[in-house]
Protein backbone atom coordinates (compact mmCIF):
# COMPACT_ATOMS: atom_id res chain seq x y z
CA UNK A 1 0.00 0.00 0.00
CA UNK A 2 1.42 3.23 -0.98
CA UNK A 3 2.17 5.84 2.01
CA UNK A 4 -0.58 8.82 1.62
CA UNK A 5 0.17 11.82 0.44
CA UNK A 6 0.52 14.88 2.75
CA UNK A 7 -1.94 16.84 4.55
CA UNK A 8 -2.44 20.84 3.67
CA UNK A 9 -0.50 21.22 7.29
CA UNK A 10 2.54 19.50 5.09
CA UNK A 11 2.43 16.13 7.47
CA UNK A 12 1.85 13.08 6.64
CA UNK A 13 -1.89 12.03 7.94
CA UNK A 14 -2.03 10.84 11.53
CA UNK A 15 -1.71 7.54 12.26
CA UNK A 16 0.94 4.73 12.19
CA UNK A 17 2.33 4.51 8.44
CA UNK A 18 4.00 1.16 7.83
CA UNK A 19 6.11 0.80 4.83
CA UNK A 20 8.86 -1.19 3.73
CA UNK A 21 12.78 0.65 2.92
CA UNK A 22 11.70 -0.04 -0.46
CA UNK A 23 8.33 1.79 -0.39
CA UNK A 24 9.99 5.33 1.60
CA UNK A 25 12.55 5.32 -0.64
CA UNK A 26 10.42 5.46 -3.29
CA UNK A 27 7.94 6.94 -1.73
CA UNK A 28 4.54 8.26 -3.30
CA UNK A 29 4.42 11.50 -0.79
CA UNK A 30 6.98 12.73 -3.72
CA UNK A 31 10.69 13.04 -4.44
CA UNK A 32 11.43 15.67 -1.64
CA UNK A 33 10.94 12.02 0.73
CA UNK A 34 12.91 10.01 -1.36
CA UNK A 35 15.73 12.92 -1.44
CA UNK A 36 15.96 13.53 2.40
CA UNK A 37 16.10 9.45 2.97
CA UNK A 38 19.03 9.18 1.20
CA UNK A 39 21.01 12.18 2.87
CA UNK A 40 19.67 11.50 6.19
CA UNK A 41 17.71 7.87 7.55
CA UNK A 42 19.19 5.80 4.84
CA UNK A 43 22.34 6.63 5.83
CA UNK A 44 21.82 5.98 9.65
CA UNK A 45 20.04 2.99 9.03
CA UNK A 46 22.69 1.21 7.12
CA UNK A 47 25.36 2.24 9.47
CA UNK A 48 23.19 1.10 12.31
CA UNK A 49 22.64 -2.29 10.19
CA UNK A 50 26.21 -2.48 9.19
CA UNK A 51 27.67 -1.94 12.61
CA UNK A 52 25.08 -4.12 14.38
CA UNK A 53 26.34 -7.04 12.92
CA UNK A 54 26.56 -10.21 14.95
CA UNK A 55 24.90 -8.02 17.50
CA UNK A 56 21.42 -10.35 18.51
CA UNK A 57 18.98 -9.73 19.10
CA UNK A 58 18.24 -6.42 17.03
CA UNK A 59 15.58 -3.68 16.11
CA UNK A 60 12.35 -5.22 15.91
CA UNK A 61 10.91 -1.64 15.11
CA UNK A 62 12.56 1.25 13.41
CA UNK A 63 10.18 4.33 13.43
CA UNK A 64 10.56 7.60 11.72
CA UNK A 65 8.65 11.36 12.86
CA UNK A 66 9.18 14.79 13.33
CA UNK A 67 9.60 17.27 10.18
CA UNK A 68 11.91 14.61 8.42
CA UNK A 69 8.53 13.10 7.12
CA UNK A 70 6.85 16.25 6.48
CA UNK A 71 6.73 18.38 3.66
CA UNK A 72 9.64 20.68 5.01
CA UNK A 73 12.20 20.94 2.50
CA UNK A 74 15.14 21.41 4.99
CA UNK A 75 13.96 19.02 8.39
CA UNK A 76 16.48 19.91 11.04
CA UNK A 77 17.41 16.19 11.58
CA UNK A 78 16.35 13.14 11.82
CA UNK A 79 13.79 11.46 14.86
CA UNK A 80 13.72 7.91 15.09
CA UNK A 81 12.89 5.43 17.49
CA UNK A 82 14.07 2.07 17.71
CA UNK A 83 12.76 -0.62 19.70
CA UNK A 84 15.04 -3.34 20.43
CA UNK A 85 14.34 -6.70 21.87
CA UNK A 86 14.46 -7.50 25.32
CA UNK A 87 17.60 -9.29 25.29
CA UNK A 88 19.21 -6.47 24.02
CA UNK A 89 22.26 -4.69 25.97
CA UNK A 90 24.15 -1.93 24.73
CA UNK A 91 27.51 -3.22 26.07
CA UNK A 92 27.14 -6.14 23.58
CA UNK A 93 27.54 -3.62 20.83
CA UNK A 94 30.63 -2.98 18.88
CA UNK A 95 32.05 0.57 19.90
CA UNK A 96 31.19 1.84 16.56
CA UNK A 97 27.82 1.58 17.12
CA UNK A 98 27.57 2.58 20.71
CA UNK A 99 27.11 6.48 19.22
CA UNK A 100 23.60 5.54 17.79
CA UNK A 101 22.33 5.12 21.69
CA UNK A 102 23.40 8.05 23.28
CA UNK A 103 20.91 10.66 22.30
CA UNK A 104 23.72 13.61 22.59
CA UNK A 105 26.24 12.31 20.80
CA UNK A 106 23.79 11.14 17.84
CA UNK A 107 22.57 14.31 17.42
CA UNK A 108 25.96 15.97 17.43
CA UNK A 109 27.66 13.22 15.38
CA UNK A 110 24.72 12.53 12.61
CA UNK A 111 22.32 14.74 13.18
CA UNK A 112 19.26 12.53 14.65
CA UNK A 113 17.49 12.53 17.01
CA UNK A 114 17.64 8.67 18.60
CA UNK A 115 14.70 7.61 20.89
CA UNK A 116 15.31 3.78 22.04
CA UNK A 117 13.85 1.00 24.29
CA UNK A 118 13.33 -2.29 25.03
CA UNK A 119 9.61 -3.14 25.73
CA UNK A 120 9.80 -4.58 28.60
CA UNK A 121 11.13 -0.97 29.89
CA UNK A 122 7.70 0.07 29.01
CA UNK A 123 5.33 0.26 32.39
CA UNK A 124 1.22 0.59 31.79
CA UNK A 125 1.73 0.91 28.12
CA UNK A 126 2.28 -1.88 24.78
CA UNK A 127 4.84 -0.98 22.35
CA UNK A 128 1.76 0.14 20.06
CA UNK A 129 0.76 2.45 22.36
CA UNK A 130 4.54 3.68 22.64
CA UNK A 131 4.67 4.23 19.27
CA UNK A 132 1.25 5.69 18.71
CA UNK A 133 2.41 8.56 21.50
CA UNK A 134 5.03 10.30 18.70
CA UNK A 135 2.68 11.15 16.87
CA UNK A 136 1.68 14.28 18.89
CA UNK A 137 3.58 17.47 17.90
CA UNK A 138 5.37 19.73 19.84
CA UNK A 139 2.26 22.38 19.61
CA UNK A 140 -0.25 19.63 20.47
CA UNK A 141 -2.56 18.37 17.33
CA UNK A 142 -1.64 15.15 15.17
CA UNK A 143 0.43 13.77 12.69
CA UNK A 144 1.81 10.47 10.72
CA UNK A 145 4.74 8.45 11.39
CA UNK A 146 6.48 5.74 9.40
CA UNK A 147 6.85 2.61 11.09
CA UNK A 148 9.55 0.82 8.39
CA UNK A 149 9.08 -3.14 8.16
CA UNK A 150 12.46 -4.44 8.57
C-alpha cells in the first residue's frame, strides 16, 4: 500500500504509516521524501545495520517522525525510534555503534534525534501504544509516522 500523500499542514496524515525501505525510498508522498532518505535515515540505518552485525537480538521496530517526514524541504534532523528486543544490551555492541544510543552524541555526530527502548522498559503501556504517543507534535494536534518493516 502506498504511504498517503501529505496533509495541507505539510504532514503526513495521523496515524501509524508502515512501509517497507523499499516503499519510503520510493515513496509516493513525492521526491522531496525520497531525497531527504538518502542524505539523512538511509544513511543511519545502514550504518546502524552495518555496525550491528553479529549483534542479537536487534531492532524489531525502526520508526521515523518529526519534520523529516513532512513536507519541510530542509527538516532539522532526523527522529527515530528504535525498539530493540528485550535481550538487548548496549555493552554487547561494537564501539562503533555505541554512538547511535546516546541521544547527545547522535545528534551531534549525525544529526538525529535517537529515541530507544526495550519493551519490557515500558510500564502501563504496549509498544503500540509507545509508538502511537510520537505522533503528537510539539504544539499539540496530530500527525503520521512511518513505522519501516524491517
Amino acid at each position: 500500500m502506498p504511504l498517503p500523500e501529505f496533509n495541507a499542514n505539510g504532514d503526513l496524515p495521523p496515524g501509524v504509516h508502515r512501509a517497507s525501505w523499499t516503499e519510503v525510498r520510493g515513496a509516493s508522498v513525492g521526491d522531496l521524501v525520497s531525497e531527504k532518505f538518502a542524505r539523512g535515515a538511509w544513511p543511519i540505518f545502514l550504518f546502524f545495520f552495518t555496525n550491528s552485525r553479529g549483534v542479537r537480538p536487534v531492532c524489531q521496530r525502526f520508526v521515523i517522525f518529526g519534520s523529516y517526514v513532512t513536507a519541510k524541504a530542509n527538516p532539522n534532523d532526523v527522529d527515530v525510534i528504535l525498539i530493540m528486543d528485550d535481550a538487548f544490551r548496549l555493552d554487547n555492541c561494537p564501539m562503533e555503534s555505541r554512538a547511535l544510543f546516546d541521544h547527545a552524541v547522535a545528534q551531534a555526530r549525525y544529526g538525529a534525534s535517537v529515541f530507544w527502548i526495550r519493551p519490557a522498559l515500558l510500564i502501563g503501556e504496549t509498544v503500540e501504544q509507545f509508538i502511537v504517543y510520537w505522533q503528537i507534535k510539539r504544539g499539540g494536534g496530530q500527525r503520521g509516522i512511518l513505522d519501516v518493516i524491517l
